[in-house]
PDB file of N, CA and C in Angstrom:
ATOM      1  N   UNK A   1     -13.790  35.280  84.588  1.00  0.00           N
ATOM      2  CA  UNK A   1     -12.407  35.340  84.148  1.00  0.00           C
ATOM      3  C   UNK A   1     -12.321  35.513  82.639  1.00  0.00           C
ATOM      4  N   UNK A   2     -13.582  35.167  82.143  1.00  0.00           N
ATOM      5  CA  UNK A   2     -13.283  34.948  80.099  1.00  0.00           C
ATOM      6  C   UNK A   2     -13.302  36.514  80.274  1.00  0.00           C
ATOM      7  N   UNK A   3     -14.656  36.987  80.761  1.00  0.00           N
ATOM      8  CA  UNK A   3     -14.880  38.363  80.470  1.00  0.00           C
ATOM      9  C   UNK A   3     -13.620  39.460  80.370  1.00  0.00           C
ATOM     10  N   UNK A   4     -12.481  39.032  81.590  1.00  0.00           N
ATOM     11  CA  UNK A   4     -11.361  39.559  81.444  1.00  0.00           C
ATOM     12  C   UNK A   4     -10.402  39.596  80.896  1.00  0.00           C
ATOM     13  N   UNK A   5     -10.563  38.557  80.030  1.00  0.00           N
ATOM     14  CA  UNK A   5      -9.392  38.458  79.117  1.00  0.00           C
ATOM     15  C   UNK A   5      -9.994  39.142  77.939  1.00  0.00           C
ATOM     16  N   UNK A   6     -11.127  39.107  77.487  1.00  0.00           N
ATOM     17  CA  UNK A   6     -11.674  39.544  76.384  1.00  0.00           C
ATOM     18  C   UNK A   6     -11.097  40.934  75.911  1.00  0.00           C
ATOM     19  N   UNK A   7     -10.507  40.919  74.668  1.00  0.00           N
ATOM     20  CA  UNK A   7     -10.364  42.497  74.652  1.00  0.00           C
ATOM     21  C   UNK A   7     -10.738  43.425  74.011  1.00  0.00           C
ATOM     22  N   UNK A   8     -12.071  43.382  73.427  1.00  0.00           N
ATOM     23  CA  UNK A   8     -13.069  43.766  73.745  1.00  0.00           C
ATOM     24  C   UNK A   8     -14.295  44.802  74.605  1.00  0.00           C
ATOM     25  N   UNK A   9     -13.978  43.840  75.555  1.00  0.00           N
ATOM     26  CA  UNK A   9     -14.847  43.955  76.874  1.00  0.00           C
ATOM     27  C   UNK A   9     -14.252  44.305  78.323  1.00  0.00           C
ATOM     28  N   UNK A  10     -13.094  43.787  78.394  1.00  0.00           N
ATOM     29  CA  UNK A  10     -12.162  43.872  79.435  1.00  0.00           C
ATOM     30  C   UNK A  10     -12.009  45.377  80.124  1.00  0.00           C
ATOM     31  N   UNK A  11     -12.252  46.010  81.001  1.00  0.00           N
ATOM     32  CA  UNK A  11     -11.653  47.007  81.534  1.00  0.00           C
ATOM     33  C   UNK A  11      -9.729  47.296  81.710  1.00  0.00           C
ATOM     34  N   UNK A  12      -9.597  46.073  81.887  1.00  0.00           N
ATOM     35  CA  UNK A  12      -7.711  46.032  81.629  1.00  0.00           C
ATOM     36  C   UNK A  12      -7.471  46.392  80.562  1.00  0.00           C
ATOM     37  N   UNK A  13      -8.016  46.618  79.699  1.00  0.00           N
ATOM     38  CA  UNK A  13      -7.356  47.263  77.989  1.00  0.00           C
ATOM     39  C   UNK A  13      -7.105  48.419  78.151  1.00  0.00           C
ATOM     40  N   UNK A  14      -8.326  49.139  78.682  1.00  0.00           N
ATOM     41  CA  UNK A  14      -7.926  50.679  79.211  1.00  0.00           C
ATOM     42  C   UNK A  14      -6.869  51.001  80.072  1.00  0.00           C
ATOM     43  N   UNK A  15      -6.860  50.485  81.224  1.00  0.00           N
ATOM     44  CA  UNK A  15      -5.975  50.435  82.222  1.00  0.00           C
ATOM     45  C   UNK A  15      -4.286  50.166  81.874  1.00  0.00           C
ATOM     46  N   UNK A  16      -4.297  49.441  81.272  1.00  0.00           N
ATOM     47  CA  UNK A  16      -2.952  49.003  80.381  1.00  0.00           C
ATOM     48  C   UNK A  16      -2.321  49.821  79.193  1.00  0.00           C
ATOM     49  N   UNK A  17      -3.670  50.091  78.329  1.00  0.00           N
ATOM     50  CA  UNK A  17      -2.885  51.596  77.434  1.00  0.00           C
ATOM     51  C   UNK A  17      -2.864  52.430  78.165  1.00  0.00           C
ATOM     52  N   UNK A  18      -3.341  52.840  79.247  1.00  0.00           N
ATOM     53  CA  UNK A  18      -2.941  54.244  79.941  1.00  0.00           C
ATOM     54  C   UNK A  18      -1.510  53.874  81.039  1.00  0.00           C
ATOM     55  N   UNK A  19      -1.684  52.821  81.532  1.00  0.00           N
ATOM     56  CA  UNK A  19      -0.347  52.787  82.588  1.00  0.00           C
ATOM     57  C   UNK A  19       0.745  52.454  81.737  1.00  0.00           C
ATOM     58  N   UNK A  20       0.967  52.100  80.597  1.00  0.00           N
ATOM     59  CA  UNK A  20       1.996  51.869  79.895  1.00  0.00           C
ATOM     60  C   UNK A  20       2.957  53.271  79.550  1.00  0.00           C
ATOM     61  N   UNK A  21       1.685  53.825  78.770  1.00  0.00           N
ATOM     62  CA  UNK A  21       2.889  55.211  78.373  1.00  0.00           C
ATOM     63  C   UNK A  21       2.750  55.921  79.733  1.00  0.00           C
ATOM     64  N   UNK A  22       2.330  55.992  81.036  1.00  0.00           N
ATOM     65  CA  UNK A  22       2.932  57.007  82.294  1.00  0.00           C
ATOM     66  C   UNK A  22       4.090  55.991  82.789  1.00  0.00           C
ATOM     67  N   UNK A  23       4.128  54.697  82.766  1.00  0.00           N
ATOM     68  CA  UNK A  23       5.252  54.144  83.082  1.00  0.00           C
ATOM     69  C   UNK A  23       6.699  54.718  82.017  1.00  0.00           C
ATOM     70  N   UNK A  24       6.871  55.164  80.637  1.00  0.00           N
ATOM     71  CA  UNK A  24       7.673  55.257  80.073  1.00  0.00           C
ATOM     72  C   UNK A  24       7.875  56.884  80.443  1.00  0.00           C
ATOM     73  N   UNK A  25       6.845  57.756  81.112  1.00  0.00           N
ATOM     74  CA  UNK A  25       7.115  58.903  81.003  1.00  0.00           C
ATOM     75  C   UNK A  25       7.554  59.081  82.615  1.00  0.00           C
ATOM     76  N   UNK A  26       7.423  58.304  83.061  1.00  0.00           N
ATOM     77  CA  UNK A  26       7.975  58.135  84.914  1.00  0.00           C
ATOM     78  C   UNK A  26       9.380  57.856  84.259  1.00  0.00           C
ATOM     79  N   UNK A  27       9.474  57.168  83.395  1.00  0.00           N
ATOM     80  CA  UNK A  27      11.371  56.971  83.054  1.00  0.00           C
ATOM     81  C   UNK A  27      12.131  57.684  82.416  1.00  0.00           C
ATOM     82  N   UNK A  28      11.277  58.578  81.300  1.00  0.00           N
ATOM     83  CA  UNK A  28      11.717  59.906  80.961  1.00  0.00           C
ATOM     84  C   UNK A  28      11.835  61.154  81.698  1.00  0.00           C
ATOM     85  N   UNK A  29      10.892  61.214  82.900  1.00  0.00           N
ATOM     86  CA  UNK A  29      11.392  62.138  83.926  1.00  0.00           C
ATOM     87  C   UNK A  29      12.751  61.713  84.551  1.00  0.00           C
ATOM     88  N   UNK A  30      12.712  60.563  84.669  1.00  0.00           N
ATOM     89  CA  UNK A  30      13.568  60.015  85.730  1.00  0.00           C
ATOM     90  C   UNK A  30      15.201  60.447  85.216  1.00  0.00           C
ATOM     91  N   UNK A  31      15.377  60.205  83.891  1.00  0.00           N
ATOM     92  CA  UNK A  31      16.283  60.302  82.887  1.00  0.00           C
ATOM     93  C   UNK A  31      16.572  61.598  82.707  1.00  0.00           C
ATOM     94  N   UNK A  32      16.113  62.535  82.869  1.00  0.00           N
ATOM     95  CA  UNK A  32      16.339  63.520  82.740  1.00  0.00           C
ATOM     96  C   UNK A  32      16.617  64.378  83.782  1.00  0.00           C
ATOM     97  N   UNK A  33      16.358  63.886  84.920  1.00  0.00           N
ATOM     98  CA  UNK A  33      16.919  64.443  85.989  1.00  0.00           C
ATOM     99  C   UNK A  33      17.937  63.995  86.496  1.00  0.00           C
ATOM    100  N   UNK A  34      18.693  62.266  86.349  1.00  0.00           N
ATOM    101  CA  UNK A  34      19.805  61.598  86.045  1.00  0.00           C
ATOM    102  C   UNK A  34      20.877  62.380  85.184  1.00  0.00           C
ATOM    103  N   UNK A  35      19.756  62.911  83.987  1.00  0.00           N
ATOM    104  CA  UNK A  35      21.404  63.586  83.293  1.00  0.00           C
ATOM    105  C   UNK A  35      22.065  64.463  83.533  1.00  0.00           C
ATOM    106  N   UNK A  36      21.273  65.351  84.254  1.00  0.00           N
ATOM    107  CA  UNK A  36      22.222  66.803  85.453  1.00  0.00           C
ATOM    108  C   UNK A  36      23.086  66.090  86.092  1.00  0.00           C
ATOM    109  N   UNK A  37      23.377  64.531  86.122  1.00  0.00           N
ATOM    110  CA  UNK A  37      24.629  64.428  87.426  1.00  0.00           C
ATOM    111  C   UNK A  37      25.991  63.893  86.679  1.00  0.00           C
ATOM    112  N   UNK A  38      25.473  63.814  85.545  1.00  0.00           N
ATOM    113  CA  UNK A  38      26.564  63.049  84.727  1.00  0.00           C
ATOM    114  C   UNK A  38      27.362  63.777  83.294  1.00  0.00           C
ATOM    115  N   UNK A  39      28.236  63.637  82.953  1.00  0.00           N
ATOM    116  CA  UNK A  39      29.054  64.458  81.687  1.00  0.00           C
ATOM    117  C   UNK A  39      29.569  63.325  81.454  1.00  0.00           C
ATOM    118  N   UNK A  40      29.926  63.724  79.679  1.00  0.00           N
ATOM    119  CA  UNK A  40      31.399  62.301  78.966  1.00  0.00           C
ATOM    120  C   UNK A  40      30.092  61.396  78.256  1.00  0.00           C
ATOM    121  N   UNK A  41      30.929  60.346  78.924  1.00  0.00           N
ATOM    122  CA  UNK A  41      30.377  58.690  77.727  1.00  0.00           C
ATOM    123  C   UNK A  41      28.964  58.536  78.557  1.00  0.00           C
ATOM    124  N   UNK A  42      28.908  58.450  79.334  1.00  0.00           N
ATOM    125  CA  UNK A  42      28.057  58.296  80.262  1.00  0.00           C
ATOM    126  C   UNK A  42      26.477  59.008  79.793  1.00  0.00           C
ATOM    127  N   UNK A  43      26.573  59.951  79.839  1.00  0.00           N
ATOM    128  CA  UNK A  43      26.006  61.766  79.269  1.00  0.00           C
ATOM    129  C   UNK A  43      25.419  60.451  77.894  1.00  0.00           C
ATOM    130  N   UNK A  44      25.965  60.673  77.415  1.00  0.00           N
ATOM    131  CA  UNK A  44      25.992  60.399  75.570  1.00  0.00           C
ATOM    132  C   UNK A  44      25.141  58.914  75.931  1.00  0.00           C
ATOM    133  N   UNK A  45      24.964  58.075  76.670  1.00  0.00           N
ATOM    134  CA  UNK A  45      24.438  56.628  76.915  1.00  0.00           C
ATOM    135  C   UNK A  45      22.975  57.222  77.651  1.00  0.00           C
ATOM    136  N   UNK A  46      23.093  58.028  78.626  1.00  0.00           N
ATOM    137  CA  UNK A  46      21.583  58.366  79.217  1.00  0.00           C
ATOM    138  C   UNK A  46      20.636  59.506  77.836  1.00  0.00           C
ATOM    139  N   UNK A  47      21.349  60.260  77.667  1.00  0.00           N
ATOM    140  CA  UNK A  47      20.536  60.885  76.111  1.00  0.00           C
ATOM    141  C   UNK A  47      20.269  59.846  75.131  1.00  0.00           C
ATOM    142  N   UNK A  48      20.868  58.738  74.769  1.00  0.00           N
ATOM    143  CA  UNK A  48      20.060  57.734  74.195  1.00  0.00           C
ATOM    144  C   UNK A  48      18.972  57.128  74.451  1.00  0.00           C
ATOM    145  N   UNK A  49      19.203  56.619  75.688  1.00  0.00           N
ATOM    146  CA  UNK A  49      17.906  55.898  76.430  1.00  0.00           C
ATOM    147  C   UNK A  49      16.946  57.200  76.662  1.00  0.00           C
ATOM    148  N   UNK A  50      17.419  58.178  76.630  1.00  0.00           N
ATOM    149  CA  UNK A  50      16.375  59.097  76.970  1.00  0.00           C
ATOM    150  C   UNK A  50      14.750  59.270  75.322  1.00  0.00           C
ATOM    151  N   UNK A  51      16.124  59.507  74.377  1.00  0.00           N
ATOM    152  CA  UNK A  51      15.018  58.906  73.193  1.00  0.00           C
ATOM    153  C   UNK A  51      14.707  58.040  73.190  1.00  0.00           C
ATOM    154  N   UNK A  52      15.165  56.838  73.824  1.00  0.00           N
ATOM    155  CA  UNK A  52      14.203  55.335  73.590  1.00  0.00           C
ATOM    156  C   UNK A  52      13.147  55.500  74.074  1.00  0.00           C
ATOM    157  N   UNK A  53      13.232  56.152  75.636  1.00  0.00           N
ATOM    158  CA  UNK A  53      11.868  56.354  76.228  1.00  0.00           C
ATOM    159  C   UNK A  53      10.667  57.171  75.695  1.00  0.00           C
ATOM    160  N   UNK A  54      11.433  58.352  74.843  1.00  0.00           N
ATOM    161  CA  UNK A  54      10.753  59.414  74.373  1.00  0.00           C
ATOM    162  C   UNK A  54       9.990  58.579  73.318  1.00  0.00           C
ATOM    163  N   UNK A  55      10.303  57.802  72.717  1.00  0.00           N
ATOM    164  CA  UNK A  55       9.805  57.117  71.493  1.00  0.00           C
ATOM    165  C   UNK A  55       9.027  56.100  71.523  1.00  0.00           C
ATOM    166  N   UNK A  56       9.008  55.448  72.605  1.00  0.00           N
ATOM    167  CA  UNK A  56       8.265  54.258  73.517  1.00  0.00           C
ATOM    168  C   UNK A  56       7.023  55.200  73.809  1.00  0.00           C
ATOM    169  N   UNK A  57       7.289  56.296  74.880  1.00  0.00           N
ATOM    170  CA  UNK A  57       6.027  56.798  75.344  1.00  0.00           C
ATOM    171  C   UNK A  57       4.879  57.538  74.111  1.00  0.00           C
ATOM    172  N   UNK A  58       5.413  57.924  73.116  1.00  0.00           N
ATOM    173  CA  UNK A  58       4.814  58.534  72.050  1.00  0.00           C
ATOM    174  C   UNK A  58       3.935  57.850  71.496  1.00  0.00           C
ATOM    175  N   UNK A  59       4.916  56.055  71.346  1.00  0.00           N
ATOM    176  CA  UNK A  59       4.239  55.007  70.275  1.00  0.00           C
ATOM    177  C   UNK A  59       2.814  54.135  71.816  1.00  0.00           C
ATOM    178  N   UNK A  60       3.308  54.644  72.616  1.00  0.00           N
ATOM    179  CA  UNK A  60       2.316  54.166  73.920  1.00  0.00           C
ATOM    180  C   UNK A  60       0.689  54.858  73.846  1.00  0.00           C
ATOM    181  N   UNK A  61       1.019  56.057  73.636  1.00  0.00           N
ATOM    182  CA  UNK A  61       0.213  56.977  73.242  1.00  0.00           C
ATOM    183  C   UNK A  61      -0.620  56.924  72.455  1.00  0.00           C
ATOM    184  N   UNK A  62      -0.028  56.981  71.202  1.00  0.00           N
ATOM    185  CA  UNK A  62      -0.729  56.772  70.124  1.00  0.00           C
ATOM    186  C   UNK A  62      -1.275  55.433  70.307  1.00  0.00           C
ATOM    187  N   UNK A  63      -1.020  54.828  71.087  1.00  0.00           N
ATOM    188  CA  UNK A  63      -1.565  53.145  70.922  1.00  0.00           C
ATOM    189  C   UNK A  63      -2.995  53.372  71.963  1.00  0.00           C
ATOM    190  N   UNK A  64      -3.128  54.510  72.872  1.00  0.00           N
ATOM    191  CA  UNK A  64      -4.235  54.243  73.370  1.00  0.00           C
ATOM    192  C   UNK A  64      -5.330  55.185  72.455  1.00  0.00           C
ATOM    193  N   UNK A  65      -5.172  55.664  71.647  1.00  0.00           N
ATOM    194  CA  UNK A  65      -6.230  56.159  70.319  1.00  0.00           C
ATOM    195  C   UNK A  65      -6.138  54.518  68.700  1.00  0.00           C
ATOM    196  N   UNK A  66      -5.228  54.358  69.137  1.00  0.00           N
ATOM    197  CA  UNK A  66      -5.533  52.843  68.044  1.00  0.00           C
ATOM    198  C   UNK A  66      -5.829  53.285  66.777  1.00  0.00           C
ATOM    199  N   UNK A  67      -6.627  53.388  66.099  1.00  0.00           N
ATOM    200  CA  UNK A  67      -7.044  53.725  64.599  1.00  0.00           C
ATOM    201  C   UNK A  67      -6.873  55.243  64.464  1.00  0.00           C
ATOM    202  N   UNK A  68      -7.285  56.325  65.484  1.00  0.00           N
ATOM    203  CA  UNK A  68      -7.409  57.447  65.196  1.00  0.00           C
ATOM    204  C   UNK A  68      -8.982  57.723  64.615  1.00  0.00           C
ATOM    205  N   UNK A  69      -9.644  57.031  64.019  1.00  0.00           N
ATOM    206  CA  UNK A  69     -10.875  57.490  63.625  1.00  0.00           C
ATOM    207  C   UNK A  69     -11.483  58.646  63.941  1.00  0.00           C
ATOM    208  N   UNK A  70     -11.208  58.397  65.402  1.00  0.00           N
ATOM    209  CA  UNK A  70     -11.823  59.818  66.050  1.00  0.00           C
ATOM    210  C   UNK A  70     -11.347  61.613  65.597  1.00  0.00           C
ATOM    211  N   UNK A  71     -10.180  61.275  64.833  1.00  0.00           N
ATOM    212  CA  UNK A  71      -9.739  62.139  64.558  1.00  0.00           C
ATOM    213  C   UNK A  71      -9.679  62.603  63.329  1.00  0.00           C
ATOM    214  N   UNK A  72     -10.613  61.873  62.327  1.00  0.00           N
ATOM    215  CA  UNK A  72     -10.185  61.672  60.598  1.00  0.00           C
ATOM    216  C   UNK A  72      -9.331  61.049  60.178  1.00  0.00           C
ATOM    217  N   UNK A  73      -9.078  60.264  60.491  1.00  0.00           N
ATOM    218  CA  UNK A  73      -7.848  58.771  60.189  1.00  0.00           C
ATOM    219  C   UNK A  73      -9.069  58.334  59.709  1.00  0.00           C
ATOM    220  N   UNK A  74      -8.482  57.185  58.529  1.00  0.00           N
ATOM    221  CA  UNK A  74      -9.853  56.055  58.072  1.00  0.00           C
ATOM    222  C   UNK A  74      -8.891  54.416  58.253  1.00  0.00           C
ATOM    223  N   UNK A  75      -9.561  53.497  58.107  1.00  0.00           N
ATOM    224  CA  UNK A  75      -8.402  52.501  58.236  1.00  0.00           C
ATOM    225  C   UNK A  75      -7.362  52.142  57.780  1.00  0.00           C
ATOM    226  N   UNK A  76      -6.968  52.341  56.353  1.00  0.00           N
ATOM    227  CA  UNK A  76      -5.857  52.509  55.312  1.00  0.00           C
ATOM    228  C   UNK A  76      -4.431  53.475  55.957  1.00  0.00           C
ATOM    229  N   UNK A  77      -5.225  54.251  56.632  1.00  0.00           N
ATOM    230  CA  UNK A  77      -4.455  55.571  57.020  1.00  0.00           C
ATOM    231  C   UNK A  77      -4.892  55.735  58.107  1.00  0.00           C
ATOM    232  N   UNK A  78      -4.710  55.062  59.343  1.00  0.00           N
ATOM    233  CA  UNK A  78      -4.341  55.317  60.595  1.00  0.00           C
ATOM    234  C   UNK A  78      -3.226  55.335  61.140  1.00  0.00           C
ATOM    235  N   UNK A  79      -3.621  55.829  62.643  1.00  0.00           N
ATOM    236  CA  UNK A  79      -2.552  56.304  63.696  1.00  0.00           C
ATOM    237  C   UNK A  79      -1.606  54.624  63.939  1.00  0.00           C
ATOM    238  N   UNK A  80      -2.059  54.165  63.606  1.00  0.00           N
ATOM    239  CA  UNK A  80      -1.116  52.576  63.869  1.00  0.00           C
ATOM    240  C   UNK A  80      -0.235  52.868  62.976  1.00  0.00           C
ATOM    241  N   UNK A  81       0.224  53.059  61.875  1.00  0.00           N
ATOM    242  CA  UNK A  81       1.268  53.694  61.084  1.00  0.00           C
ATOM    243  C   UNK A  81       2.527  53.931  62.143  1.00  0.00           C
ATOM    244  N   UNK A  82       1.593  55.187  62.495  1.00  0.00           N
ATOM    245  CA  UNK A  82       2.653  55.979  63.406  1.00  0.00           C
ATOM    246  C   UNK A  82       2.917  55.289  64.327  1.00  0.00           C
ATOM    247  N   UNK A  83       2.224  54.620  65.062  1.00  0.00           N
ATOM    248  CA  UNK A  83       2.626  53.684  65.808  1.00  0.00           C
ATOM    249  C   UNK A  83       3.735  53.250  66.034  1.00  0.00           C
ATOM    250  N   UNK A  84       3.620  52.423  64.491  1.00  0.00           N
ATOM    251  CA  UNK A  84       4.946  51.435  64.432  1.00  0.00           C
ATOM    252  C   UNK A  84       6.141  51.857  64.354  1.00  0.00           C
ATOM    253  N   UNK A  85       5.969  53.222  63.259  1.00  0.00           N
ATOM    254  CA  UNK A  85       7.060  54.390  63.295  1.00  0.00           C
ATOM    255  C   UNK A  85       7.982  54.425  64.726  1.00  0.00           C
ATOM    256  N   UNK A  86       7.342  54.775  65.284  1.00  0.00           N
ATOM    257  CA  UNK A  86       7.718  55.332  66.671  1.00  0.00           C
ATOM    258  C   UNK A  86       8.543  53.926  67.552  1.00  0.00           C
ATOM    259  N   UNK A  87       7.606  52.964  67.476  1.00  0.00           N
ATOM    260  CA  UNK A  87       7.852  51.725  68.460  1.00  0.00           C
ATOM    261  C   UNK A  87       9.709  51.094  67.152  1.00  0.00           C
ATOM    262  N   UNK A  88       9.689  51.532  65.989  1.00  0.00           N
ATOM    263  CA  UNK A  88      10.862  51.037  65.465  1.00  0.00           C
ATOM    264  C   UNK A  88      11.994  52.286  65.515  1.00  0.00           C
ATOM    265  N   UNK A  89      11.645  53.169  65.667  1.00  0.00           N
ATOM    266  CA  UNK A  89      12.902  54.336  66.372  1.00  0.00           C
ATOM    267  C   UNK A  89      13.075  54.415  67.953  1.00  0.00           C
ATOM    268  N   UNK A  90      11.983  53.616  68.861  1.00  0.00           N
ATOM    269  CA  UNK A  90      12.472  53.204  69.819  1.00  0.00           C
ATOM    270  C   UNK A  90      13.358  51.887  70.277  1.00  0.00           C
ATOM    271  N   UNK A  91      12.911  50.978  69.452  1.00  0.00           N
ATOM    272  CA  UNK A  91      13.972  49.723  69.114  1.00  0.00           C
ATOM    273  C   UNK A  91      15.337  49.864  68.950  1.00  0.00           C
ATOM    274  N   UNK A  92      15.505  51.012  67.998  1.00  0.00           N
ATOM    275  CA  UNK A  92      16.617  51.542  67.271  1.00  0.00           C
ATOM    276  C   UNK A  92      17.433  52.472  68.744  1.00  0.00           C
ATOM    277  N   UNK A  93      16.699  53.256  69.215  1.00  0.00           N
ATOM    278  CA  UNK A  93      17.304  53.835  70.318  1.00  0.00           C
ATOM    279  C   UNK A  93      17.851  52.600  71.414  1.00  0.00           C
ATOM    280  N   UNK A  94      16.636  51.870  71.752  1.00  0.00           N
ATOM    281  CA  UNK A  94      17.442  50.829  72.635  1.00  0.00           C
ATOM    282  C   UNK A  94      18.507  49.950  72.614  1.00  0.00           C
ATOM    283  N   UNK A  95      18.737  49.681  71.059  1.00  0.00           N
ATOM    284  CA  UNK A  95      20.114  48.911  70.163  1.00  0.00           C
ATOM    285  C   UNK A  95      21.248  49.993  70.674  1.00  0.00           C
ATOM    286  N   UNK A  96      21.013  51.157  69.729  1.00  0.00           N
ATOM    287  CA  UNK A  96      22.036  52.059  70.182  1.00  0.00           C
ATOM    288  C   UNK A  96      22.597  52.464  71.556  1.00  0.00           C
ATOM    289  N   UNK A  97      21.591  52.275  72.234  1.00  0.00           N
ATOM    290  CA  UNK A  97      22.077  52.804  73.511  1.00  0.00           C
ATOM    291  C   UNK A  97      22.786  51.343  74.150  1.00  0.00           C
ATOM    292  N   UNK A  98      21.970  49.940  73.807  1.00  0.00           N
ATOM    293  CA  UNK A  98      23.420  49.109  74.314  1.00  0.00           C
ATOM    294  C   UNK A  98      24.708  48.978  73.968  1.00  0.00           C
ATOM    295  N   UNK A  99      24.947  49.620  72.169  1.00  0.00           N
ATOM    296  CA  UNK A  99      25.892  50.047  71.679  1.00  0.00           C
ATOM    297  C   UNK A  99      27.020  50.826  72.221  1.00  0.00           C
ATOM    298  N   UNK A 100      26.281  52.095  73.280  1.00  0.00           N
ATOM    299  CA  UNK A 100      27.002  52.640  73.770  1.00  0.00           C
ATOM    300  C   UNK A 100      27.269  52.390  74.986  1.00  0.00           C
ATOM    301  N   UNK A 101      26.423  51.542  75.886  1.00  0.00           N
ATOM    302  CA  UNK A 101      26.774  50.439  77.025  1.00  0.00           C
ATOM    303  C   UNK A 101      28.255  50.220  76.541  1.00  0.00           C
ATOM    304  N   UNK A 102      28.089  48.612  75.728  1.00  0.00           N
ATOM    305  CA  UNK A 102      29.079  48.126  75.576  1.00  0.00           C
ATOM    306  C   UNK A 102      30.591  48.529  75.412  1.00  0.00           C
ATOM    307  N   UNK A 103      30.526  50.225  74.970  1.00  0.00           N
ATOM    308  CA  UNK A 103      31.887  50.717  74.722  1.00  0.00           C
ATOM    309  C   UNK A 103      31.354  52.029  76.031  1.00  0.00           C
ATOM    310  N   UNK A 104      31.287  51.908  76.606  1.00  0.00           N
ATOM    311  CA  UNK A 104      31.045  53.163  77.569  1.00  0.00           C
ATOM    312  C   UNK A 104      32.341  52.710  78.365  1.00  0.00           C
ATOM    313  N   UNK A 105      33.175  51.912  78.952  1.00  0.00           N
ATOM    314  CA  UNK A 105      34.197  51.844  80.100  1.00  0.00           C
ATOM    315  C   UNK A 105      35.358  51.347  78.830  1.00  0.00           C
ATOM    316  N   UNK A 106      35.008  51.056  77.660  1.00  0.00           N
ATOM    317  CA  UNK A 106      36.940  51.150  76.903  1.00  0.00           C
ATOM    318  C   UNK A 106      37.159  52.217  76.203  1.00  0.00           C
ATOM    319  N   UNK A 107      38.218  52.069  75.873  1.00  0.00           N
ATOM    320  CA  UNK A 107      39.411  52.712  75.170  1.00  0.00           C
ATOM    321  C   UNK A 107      38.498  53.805  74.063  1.00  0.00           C
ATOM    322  N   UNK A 108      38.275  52.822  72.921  1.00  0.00           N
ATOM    323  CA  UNK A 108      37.564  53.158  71.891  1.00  0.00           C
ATOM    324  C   UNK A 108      36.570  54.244  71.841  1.00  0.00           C
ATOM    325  N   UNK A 109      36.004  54.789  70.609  1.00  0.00           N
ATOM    326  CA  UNK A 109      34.879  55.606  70.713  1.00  0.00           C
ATOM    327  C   UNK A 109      34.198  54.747  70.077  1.00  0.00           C
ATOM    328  N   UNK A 110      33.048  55.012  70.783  1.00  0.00           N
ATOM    329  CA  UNK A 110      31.570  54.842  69.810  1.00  0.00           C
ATOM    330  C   UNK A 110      31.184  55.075  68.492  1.00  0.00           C
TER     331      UNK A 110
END
């Protein structure tokens, strides 16, 4: 059981950066075939979440290369940068899009 938690050593490290970003890109398909049925406020709330996902799966991504080394990144200047980039314009998408939850059935605009 230590061996599995280790992360390190663990085979679940792999397994977990890879099912993470196909889980966000199973929701970006999903989202996008949702938005052919809808127009208005509605429309404008699924294209949000649609970048949250887009921005989630990117920063998912990049999270299963980690440093980038492999690519000419050195540690100062790695892909974790971007990372975070990404994982804080997906934050930002998910705020916004409850933003537009919350006013999606009144009066008001967004």
């Amino acid at each position: 059981m230590v061996d599995l938690l280790d992360y390190t050593t663990s085979p679940l490290v792999l397994i977990l950066k890879i099912t993470a970003p196909l889980l966000f890109l199973g929701a970006l398909v999903c989202y996008v075939i949702v938005r052919r049925l809808f127009t208005g406020k509605i429309r404008l709330f699924i294209d949000t979440v649609i970048l949250f996902a887009f921005f989630t799966l990117v920063a998912g991504w990049l999270r299963i290369y980690a440093d980038g080394t492999d690519f000419g990144f050195t540690k100062e200047y790695s892909l974790r940068w971007f990372q975070s980039v990404a994982y804080i314009a997906s934050a930002g998408f998910f705020v916004y899009a409850g933003y537009r939850l919350l006013h999606l059935s009144g009066g008001e605009k967004p």
